[in-house]
Protein backbone atom coordinates (compact mmCIF):
# COMPACT_ATOMS: atom_id res chain seq x y z
CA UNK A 1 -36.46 7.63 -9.97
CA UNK A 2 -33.63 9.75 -8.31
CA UNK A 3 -30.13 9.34 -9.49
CA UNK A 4 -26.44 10.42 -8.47
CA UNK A 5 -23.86 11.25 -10.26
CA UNK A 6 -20.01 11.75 -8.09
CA UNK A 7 -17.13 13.11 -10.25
CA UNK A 8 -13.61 13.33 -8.80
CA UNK A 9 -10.49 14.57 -10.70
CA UNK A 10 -7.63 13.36 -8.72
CA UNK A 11 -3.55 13.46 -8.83
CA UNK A 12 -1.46 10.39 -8.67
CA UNK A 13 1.00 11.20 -5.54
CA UNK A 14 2.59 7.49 -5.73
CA UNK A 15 3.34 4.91 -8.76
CA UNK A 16 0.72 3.16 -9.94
CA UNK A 17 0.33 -0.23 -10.45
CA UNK A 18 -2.51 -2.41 -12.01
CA UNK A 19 -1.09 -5.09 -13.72
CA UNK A 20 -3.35 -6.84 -16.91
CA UNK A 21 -1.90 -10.00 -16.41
CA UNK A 22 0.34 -10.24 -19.94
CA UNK A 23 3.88 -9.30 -20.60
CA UNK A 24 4.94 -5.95 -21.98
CA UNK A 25 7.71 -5.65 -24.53
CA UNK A 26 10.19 -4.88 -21.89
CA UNK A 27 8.53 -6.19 -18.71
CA UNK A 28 6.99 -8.91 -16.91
CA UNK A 29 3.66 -7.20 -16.15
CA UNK A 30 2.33 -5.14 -18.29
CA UNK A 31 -0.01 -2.18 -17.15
CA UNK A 32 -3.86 -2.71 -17.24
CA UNK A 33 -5.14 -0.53 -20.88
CA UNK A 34 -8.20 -0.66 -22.55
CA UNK A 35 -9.09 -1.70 -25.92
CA UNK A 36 -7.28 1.61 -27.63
CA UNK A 37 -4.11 1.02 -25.82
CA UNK A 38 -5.26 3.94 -23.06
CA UNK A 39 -3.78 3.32 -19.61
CA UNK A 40 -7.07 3.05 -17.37
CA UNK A 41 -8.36 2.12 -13.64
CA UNK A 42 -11.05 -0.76 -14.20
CA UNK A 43 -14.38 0.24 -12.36
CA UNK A 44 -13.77 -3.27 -10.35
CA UNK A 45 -10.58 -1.98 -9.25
CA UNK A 46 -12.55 1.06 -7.60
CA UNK A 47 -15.59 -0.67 -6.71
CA UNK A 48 -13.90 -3.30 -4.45
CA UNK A 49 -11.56 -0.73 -2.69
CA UNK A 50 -14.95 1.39 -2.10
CA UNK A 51 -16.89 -1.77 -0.62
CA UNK A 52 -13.88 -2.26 1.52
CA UNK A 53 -13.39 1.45 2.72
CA UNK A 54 -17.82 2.02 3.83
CA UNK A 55 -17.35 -1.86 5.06
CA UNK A 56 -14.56 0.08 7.13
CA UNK A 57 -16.62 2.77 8.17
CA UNK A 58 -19.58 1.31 8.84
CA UNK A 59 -18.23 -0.70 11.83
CA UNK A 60 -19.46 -3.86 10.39
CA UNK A 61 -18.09 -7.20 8.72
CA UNK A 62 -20.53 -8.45 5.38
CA UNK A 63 -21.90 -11.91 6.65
CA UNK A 64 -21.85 -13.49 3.07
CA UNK A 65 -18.58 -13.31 3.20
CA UNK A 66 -18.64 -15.17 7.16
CA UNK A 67 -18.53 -18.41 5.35
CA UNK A 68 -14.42 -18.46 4.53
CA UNK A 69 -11.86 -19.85 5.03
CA UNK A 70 -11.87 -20.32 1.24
CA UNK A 71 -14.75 -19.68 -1.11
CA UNK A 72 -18.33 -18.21 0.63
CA UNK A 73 -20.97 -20.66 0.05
CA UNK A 74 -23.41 -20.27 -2.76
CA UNK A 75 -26.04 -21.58 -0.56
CA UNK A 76 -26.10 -18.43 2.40
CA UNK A 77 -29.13 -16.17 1.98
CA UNK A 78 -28.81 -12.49 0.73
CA UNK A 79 -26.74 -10.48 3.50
CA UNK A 80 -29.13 -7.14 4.67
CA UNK A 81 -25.72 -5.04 6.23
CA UNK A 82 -25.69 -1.56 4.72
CA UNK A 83 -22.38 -2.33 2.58
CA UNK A 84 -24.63 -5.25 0.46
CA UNK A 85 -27.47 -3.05 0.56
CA UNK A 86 -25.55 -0.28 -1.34
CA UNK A 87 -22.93 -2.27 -3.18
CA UNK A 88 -25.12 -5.59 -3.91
CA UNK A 89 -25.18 -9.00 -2.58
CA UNK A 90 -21.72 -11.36 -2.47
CA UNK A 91 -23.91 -14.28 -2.27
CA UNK A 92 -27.40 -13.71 -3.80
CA UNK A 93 -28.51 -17.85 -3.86
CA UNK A 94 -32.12 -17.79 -4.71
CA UNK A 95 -33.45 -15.15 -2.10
CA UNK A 96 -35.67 -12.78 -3.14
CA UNK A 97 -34.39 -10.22 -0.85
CA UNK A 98 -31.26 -10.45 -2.77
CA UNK A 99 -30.09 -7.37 -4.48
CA UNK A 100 -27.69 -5.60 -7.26
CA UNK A 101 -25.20 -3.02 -6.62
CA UNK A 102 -27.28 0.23 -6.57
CA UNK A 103 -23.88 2.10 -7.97
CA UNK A 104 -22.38 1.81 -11.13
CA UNK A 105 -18.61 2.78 -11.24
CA UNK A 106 -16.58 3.57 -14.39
CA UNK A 107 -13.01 2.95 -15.70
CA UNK A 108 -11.17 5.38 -15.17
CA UNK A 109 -9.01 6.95 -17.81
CA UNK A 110 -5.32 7.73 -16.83
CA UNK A 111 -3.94 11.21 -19.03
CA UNK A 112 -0.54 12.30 -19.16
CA UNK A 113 0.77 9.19 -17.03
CA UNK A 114 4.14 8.16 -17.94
CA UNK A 115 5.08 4.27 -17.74
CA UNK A 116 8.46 3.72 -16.53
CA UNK A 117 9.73 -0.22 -16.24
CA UNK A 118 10.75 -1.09 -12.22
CA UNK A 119 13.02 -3.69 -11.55
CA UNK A 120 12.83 -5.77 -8.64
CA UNK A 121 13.93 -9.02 -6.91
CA UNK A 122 12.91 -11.27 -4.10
CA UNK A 123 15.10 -10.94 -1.25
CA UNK A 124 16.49 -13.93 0.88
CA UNK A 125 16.17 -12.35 4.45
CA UNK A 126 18.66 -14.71 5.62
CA UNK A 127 21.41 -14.66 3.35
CA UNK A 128 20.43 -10.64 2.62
CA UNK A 129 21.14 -11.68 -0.94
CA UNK A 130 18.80 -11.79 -3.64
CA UNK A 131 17.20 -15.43 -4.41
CA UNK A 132 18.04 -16.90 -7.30
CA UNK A 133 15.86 -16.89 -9.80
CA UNK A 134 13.55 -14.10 -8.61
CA UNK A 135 14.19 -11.22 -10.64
CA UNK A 136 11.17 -9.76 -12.32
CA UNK A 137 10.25 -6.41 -13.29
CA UNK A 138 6.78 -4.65 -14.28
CA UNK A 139 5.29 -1.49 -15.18
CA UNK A 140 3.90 1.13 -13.31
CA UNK A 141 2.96 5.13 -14.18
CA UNK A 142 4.69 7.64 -12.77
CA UNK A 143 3.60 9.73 -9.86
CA UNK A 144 1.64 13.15 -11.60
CA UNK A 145 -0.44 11.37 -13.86
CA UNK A 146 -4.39 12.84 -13.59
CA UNK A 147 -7.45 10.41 -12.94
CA UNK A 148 -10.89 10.80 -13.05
CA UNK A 149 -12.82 9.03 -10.73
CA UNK A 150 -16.87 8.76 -12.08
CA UNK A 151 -19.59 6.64 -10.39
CA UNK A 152 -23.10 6.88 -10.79
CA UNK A 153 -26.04 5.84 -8.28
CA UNK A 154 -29.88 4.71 -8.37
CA UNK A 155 -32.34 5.10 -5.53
CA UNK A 156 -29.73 6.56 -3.17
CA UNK A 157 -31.17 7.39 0.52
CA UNK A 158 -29.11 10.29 2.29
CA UNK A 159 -27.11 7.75 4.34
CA UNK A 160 -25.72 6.07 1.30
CA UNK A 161 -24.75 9.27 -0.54
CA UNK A 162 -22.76 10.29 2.02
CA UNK A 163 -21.12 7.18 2.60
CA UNK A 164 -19.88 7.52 -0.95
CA UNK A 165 -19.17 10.96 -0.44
CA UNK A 166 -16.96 9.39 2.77
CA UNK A 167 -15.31 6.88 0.32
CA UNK A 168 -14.62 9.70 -2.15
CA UNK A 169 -12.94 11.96 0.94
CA UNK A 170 -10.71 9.13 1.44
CA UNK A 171 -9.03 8.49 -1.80
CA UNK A 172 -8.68 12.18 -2.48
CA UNK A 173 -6.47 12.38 0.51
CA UNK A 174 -4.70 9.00 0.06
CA UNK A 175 -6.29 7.32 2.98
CA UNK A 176 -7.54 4.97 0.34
CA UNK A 177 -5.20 3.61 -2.45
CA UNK A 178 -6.18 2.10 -5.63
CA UNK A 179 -4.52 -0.91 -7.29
CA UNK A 180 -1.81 -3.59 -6.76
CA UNK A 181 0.85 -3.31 -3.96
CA UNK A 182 -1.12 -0.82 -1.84
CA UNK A 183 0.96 -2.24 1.23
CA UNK A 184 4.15 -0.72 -0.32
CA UNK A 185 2.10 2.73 -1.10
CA UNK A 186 1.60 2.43 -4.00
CA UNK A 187 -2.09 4.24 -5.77
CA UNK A 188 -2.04 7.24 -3.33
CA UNK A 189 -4.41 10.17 -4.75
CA UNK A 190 -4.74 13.84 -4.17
CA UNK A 191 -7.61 15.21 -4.91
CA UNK A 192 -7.60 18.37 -7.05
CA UNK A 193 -10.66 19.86 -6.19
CA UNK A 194 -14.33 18.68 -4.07
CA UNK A 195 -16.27 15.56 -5.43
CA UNK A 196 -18.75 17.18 -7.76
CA UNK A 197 -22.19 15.78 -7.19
CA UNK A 198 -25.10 15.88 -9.21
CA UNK A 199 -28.47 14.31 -9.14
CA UNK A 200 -31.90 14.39 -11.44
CA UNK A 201 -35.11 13.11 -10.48
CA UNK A 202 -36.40 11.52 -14.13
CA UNK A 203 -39.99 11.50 -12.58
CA UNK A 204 -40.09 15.11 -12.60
CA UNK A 205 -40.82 16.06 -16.52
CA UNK A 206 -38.06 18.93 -16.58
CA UNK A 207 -35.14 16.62 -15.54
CA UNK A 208 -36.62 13.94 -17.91
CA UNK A 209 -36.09 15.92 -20.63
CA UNK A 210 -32.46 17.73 -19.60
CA UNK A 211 -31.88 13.86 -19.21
CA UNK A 212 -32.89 13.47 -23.05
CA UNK A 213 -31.67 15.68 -24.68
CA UNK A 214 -28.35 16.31 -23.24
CA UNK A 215 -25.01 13.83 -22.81
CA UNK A 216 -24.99 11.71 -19.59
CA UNK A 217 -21.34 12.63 -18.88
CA UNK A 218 -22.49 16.68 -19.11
CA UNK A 219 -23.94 18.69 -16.00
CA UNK A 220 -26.94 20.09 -18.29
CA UNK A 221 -27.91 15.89 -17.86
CA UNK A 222 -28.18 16.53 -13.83
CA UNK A 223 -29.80 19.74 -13.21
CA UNK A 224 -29.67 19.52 -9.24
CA UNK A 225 -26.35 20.10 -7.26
CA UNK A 226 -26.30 17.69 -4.56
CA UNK A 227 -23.12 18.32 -2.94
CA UNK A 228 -25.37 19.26 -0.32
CA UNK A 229 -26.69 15.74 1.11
CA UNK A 230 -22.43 14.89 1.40
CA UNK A 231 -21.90 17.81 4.13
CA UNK A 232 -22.51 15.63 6.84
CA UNK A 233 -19.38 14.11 8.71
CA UNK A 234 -19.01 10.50 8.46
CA UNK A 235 -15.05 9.63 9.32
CA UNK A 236 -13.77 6.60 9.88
CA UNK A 237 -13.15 5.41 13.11
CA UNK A 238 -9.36 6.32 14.27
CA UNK A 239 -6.72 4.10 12.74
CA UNK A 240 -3.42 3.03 14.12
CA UNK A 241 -0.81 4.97 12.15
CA UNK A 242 2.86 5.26 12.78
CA UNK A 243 4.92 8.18 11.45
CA UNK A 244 8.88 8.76 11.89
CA UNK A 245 11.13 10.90 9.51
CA UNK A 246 14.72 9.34 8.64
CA UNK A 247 17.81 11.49 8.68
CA UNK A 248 20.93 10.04 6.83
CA UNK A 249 23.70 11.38 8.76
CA UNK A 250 26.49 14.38 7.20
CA UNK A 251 27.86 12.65 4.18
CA UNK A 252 26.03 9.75 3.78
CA UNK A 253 25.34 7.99 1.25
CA UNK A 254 22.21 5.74 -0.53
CA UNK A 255 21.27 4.26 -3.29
CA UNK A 256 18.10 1.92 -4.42
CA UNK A 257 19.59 1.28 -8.32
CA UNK A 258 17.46 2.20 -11.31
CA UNK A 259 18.48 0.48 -14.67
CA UNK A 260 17.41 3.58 -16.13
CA UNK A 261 19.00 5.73 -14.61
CA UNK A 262 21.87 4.08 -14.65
CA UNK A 263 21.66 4.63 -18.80
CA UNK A 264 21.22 7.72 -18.71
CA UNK A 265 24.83 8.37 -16.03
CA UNK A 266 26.48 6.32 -17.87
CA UNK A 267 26.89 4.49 -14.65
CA UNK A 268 26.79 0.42 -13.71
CA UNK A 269 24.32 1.74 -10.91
CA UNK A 270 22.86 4.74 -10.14
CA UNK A 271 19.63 5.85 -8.07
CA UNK A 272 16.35 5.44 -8.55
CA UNK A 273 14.72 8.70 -9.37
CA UNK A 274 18.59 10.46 -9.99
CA UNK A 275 20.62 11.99 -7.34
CA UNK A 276 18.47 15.35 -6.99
CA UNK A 277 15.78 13.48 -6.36
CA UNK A 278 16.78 9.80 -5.39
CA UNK A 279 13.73 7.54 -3.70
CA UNK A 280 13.46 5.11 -1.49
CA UNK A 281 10.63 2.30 -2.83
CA UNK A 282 8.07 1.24 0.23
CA UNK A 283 8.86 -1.86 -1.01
CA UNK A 284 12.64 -1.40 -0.20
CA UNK A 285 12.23 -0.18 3.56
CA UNK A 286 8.85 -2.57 4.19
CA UNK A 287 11.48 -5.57 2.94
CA UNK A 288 14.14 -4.82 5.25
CA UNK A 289 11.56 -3.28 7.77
CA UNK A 290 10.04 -6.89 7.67
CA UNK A 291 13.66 -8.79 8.16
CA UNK A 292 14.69 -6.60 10.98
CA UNK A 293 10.98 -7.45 12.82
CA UNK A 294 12.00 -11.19 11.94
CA UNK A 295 15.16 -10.79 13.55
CA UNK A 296 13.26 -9.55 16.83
CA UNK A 297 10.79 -12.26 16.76
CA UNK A 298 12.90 -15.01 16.47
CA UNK A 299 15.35 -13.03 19.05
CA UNK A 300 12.12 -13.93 21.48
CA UNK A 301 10.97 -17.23 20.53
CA UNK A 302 12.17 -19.19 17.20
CA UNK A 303 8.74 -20.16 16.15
CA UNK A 304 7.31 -16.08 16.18
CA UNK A 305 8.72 -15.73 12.28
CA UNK A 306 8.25 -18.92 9.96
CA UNK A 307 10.92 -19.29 7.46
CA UNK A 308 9.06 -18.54 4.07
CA UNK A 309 12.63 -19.86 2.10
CA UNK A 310 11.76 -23.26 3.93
CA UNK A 311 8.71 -25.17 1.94
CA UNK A 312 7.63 -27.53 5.50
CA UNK A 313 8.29 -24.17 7.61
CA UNK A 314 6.27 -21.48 5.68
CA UNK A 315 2.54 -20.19 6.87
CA UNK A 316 1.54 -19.94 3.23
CA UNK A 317 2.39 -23.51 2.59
CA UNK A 318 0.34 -24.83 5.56
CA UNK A 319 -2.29 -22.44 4.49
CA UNK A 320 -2.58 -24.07 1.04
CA UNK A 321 -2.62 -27.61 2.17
CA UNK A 322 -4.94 -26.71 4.92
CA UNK A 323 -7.07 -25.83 1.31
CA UNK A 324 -6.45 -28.78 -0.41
CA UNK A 325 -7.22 -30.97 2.73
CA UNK A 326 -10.38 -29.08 3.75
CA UNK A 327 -8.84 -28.53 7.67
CA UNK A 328 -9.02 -25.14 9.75
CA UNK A 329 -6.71 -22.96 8.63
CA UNK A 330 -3.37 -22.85 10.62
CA UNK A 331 -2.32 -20.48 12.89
CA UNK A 332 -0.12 -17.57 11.44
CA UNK A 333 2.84 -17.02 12.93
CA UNK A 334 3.50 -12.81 14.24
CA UNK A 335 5.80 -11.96 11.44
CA UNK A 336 3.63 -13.08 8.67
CA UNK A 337 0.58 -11.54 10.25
CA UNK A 338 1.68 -8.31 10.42
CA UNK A 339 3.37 -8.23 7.11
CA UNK A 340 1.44 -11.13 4.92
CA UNK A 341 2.41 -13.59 2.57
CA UNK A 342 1.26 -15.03 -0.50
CA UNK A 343 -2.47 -16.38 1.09
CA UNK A 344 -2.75 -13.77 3.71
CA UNK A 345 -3.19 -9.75 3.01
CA UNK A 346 -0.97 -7.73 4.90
CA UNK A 347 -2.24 -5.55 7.98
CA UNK A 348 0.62 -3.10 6.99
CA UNK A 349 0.91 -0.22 4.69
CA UNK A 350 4.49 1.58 3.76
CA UNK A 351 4.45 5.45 2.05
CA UNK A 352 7.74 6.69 1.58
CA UNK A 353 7.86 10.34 0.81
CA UNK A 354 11.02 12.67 0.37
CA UNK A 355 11.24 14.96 2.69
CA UNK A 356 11.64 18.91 1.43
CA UNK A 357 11.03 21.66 3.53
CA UNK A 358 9.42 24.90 2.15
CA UNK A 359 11.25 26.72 4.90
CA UNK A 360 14.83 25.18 3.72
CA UNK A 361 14.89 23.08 1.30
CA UNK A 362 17.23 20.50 0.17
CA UNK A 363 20.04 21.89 -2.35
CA UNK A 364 20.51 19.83 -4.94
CA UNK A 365 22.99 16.93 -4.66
CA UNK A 366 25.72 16.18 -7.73
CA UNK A 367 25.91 12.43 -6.36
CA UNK A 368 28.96 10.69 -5.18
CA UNK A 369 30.73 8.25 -7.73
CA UNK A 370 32.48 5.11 -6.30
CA UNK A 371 34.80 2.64 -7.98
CA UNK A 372 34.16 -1.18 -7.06
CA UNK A 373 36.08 -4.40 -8.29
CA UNK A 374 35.70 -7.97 -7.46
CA UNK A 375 38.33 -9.50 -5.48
CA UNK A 376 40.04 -12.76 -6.26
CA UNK A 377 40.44 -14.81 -2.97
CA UNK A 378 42.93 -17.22 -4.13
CA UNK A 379 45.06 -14.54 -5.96
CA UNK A 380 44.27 -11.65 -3.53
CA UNK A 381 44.19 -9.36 -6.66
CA UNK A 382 41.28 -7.66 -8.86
CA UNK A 383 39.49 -10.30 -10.51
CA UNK A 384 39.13 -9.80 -14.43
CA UNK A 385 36.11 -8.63 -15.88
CA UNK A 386 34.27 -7.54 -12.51
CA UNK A 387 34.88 -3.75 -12.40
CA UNK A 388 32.30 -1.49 -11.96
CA UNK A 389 31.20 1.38 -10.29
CA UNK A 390 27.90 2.97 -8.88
CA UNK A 391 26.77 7.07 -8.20
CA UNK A 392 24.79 7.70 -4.74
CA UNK A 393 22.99 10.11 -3.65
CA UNK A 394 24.04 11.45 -0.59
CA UNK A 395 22.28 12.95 2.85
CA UNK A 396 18.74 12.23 1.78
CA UNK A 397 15.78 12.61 4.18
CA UNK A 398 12.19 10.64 4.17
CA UNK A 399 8.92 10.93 6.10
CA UNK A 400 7.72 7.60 6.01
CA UNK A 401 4.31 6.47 7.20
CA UNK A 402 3.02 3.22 8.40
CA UNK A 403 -0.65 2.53 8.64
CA UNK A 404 -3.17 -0.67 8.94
CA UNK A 405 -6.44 -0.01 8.32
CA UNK A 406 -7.46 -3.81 8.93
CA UNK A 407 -5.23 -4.07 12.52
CA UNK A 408 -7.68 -5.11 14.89
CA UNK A 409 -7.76 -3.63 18.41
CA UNK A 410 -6.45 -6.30 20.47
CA UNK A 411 -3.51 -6.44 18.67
CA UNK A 412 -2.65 -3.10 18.42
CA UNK A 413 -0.17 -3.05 21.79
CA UNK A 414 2.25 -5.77 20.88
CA UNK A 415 2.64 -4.62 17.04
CA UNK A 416 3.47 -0.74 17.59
CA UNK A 417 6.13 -2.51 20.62
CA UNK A 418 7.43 -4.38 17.59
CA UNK A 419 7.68 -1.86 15.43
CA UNK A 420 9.42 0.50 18.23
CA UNK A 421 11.63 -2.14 18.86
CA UNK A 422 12.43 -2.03 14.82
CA UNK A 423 12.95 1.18 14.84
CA UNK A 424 15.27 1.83 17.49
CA UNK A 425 17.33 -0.94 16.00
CA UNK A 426 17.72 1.08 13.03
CA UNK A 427 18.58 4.59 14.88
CA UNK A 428 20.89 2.59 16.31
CA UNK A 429 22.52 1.06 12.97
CA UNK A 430 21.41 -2.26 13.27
CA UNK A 431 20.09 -2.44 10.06
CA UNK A 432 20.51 -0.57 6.99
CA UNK A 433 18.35 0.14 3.75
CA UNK A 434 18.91 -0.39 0.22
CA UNK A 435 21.81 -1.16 -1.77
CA UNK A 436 25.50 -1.82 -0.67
CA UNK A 437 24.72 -1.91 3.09
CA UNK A 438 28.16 -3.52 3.36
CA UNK A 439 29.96 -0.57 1.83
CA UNK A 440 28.43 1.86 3.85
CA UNK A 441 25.60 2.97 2.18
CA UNK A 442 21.97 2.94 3.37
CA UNK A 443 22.76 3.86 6.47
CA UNK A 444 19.33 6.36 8.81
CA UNK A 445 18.65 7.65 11.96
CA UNK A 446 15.18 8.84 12.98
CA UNK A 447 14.92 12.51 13.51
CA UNK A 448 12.67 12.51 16.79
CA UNK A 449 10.46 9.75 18.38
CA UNK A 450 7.97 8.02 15.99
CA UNK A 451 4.64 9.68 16.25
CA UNK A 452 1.77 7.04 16.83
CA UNK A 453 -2.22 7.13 16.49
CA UNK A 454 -3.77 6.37 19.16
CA UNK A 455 -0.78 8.45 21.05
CA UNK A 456 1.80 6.54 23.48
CA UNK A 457 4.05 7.93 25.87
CA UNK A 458 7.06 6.29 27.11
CA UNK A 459 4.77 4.53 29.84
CA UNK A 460 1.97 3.34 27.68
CA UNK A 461 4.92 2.32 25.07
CA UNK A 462 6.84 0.30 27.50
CA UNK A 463 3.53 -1.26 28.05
CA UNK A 464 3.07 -1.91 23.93
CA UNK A 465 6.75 -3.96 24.64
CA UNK A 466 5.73 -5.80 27.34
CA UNK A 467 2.62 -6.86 25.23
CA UNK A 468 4.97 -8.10 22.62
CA UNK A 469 6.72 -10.15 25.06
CA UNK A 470 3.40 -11.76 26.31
CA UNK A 471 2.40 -12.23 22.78
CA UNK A 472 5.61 -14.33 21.98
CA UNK A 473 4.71 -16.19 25.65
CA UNK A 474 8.31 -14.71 27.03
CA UNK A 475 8.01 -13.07 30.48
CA UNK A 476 9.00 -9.69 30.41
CA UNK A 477 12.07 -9.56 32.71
CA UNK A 478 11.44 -7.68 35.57
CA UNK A 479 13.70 -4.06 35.99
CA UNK A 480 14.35 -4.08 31.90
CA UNK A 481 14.70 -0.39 31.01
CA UNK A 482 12.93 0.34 27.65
C-alpha cells in the first residue's frame, strides 16, 4: 500500500480568525485551542478549504451536493467526480461505490501567535452610524505567527498528488485562506519554504520496517522523496481579480480606532496598529466599499440593493422563510450577491496591505493629535462631560486587492463596471473610509487605474458599465462618456 505524506511550514501574512464558539475572558469569541490551551487550525478547517480549492480547479461542481437549496438528500447515490473520489463521498446512502476520504489532514498547531482582542460593530449603511446594539468583539492572532500544515494520503494515483500539491501551492501564496472572515482577508499564508513530500510503499519489506521502527511524523518513516510526482503544472483557471493602490493626499489624516492602542497613547482613540504602522481592516473598506456599491445600485433602480436594516425588505429574511416554507429560494438582489449576507457566501474577497516601498520607504509618522468636544445645541456651548480627543495617523498608503474565486463568468462584466463605478466615486471623494469621515479624516485617492484580471481597457470597461446598466434593466443612455 503506497502512502503520502505533504508537510508545509507556512507564515501568517493576515489575522487569523477561527472562532471555538465560547466566550473568552475579554471577548465575545474566543479563538479555536485544543485540549492544552494551544492555539490550533482544526484539520476540518483545512480539509473543507482544500475540497473547495481542487473542486475549483478541477472545473467541476460535486453532484451530491446538486440537491440544495438546503440540506443534500441522504437518499442520492455516491458522487464518482474526482473531488469525492479523493476527498470522500458528501452523500454515501447505501451505495457500495461509496467511498472515504483517501487523505487524512491534521490540526495544525499555531507557535509564537499572539492573540490580540478586535473590536467591531455593525454598521447602519444608511444612517453611517453604528446600530445599536451591535457591538461585539473577538479574538484573532496576530499576523507572523508560524503554522504547520500536515496531511497524509492512502492509495494516491499521480493525478491526485498533484492536485494536493496544487492545493498546497495555493495557500502558501495566499490564494487560499484558512478560517473565518476570509472575505475580509483574513487567514492569508506565505509559505516559508516547498511542500515537503514523502511517500513509503509498506509492501516493500524495507519501508515496512523504516515504517516500524521509526516515528510517523519523522522522514526516516518515509524513505522515498516524492516531491517529484508534484512538478507537474496544474493552476487554476484565471480568476477575476481587481487591484488599485490608495494614496491619502499631503497631510491627511486616518484612523480605524484600536482600544488598545488607545491604552497604551493615553488617548480616547488612537489607530489600529499605532501611527507608524496604522491599518486599515478589509472589513473597514469592504463595509464602506459595500455602502458606496449600494448607493450606485439603488442610484439605478431602487430594488438592485435590499435594505438588510428592514426585516420584510432583506434577501436573508426571504431566504429563511423560503426554508421554513419549503419554496424556491428567492432571487438575490445585486448588492447582496456580490457582497453576501447572513444565508448567502460572499463572491468577494478584501486584502488590505500597507504599502512600503523598498526603493523609498515610508518615514515614520509621530501621529496627529486632535481635540474634540460635544456641542450643546440648545446652549451653543461645550457640553459637560463629552471631551475627548483622538491621534491619527497621517498620509498612509494601501495596496488593496479584490478577488472572487466563486464569480461566475457571466457575471463578471457588470460587477468589475460596479466596482469601477465605486471606485471612481471614491477618487473623487464621494466616500470616505474609517473613522471621523465628517472631520476630515479617511479621506483616498487611487494612485493609477485599477488593474483587472482578465485585463480591460477603457473600451472593454465602458462595456463592463453598460453591462451593469442592462443588469439593473436601465438603458444605457446613448452619448454617456465613461
Amino acid at each position: 500500500m503506497t502512502e503520502h505524506r505533504f508537510v508545509c511550514d507556512l507564515e501568517l501574512m493576515t489575522p487569523l480568525r477561527l472562532s471555538s464558539g465560547d466566550e473568552a475572558d475579554l471577548a465575545d469569541s474566543a479563538l479555536r485551542r485544543s485540549g492544552n490551551g494551544r492555539l490550533i487550525v482544526p484539520g476540518t478547517s483545512i480539509a473543507g478549504a482544500f475540497r473547495a480549492y481542487v473542486e475549483t480547479i478541477t472545473g467541476g461542481s460535486c453532484g451530491g451536493l446538486a440537491a440544495s437549496p438546503g440540506h443534500a438528500s441522504k437518499n442520492l447515490s455516491a458522487c464518482a467526480c474526482a473531488v469525492c473520489r479523493l476527498f470522500g463521498d458528501v452523500n454515501p446512502g447505501a451505495s457500495p461505490e461509496a467511498r472515504a476520504s483517501q487523505v487524512t489532514f491534521h490540526d495544525a498547531v499555531i507557535e509564537g501567535g499572539r492573540v490580540r482582542v478586535v473590536d467591531g460593530v455593525a454598521i447602519e449603511r444608511s444612517r453611517r452610524a453604528p446600530s445599536e446594539r451591535r457591538k461585539f468583539d473577538f479574538e484573532e492572532v496576530e499576523p507572523g505567527a508560524h503554522i504547520r500544515v500536515e496531511l497524509r494520503g492512502t492509495g494516491l494515483t499521480d493525478d491526485q498528488v498533484n492536485l494536493i500539491g496544487a492545493a498546497f501551492t495555493a495557500l502558501g501564496s495566499g490564494a487560499l485562506p484558512l478560517g473565518g472572515r476570509v472575505a475580509q482577508g483574513c487567514g492569508r499564508l506565505r509559505a516559508k519554504a516547498d511542500v515537503a513530500v514523502r511517500c513509503r510503499d509498506t509492501s516493500k519489506p524495507e519501508h515496512l520496517i523504516a515504517a516500524l521502527l521509526n516515528d510517523v511524523s519523522s522522514d526516516a518513516a518515509w524513505p522515498d522523496d516524492g516531491s517529484a510526482a508534484c512538478e507537474r503544472d496544474m493552476a487554476a483557471p484565471e480568476l477575476w481579480s481587481m487591484t488599485f493602490e490608495l494614496h491619502s493626499p499631503v497631510g491627511g489624516t486616518f484612523v480605524v480606532g484600536d482600544p488598545r492602542e488607545a491604552v497604551a497613547t493615553g488617548f480616547d482613540r488612537a489607530p489600529r496598529g499605532g501611527v507608524q504602522a496604522a491599518e486599515l481592516p478589509a472589513s473597514s473598506f469592504r463595509g464602506a466599499l459595500r455602502a458606496a456599491s449600494e448607493r450606485i445600485l439603488r442610484t439605478l433602480s431602487p430594488v438592485a440593493a435590499c435594505d438588510p436594516t428592514v426585516r420584510e425588505g432583506s434577501c436573508a429574511t426571504r431566504e429563511r422563510e423560503s426554508r421554513k416554507t419549503n419554496a424556491s429560494p428567492p432571487k438575490r438582489c445585486l448588492a447582496c450577491q456580490v457582497f453576501g449576507n447572513e444565508e448567502w457566501g460572499s463572491w468577494l474577497r478584501v486584502d488590505v496591505r500597507r504599502k512600503v516601498s523598498d526603493a523609498a520607504p515610508q518615514s515614520p509618522s509621530t501621529g496627529k493629535p486632535f481635540d474634540h468636544v460635544a456641542i450643546d445645541r440648545f446652549t451653543g456651548g461645550a457640553r459637560k462631560g463629552l471631551k475627548f480627543d483622538a491621534l491619527v495617523a497621517r498620509s498612509p498608503k494601501f495596496d488593496v486587492t479584490l478577488t472572487a474565486p466563486a464569480l461566475p463568468k457571466g457575471d463578471r462584466a457588470w460587477v468589475s463596471g460596479l466596482l469601477a463605478l465605486a471606485m471612481r466615486d471614491l477618487h473623487d471623494g464621494r466616500w470616505q473610509v474609517g473613522h471621523g469621515s465628517a472631520r476630515g479624516h479617511g479621506w483616498f485617492t487611487l494612485a493609477a487605474k485599477p488593474c483587472f484580471v482578465p485585463a480591460l481597457d477603457e473600451q472593454a470597461l465602458t462595456a463592463a458599465v453598460q453591462a451593469l446598466w442592462s443588469k439593473t434593466g436601465v438603458s444605457y443612455p446613448e452619448g454617456t462618456g465613461r
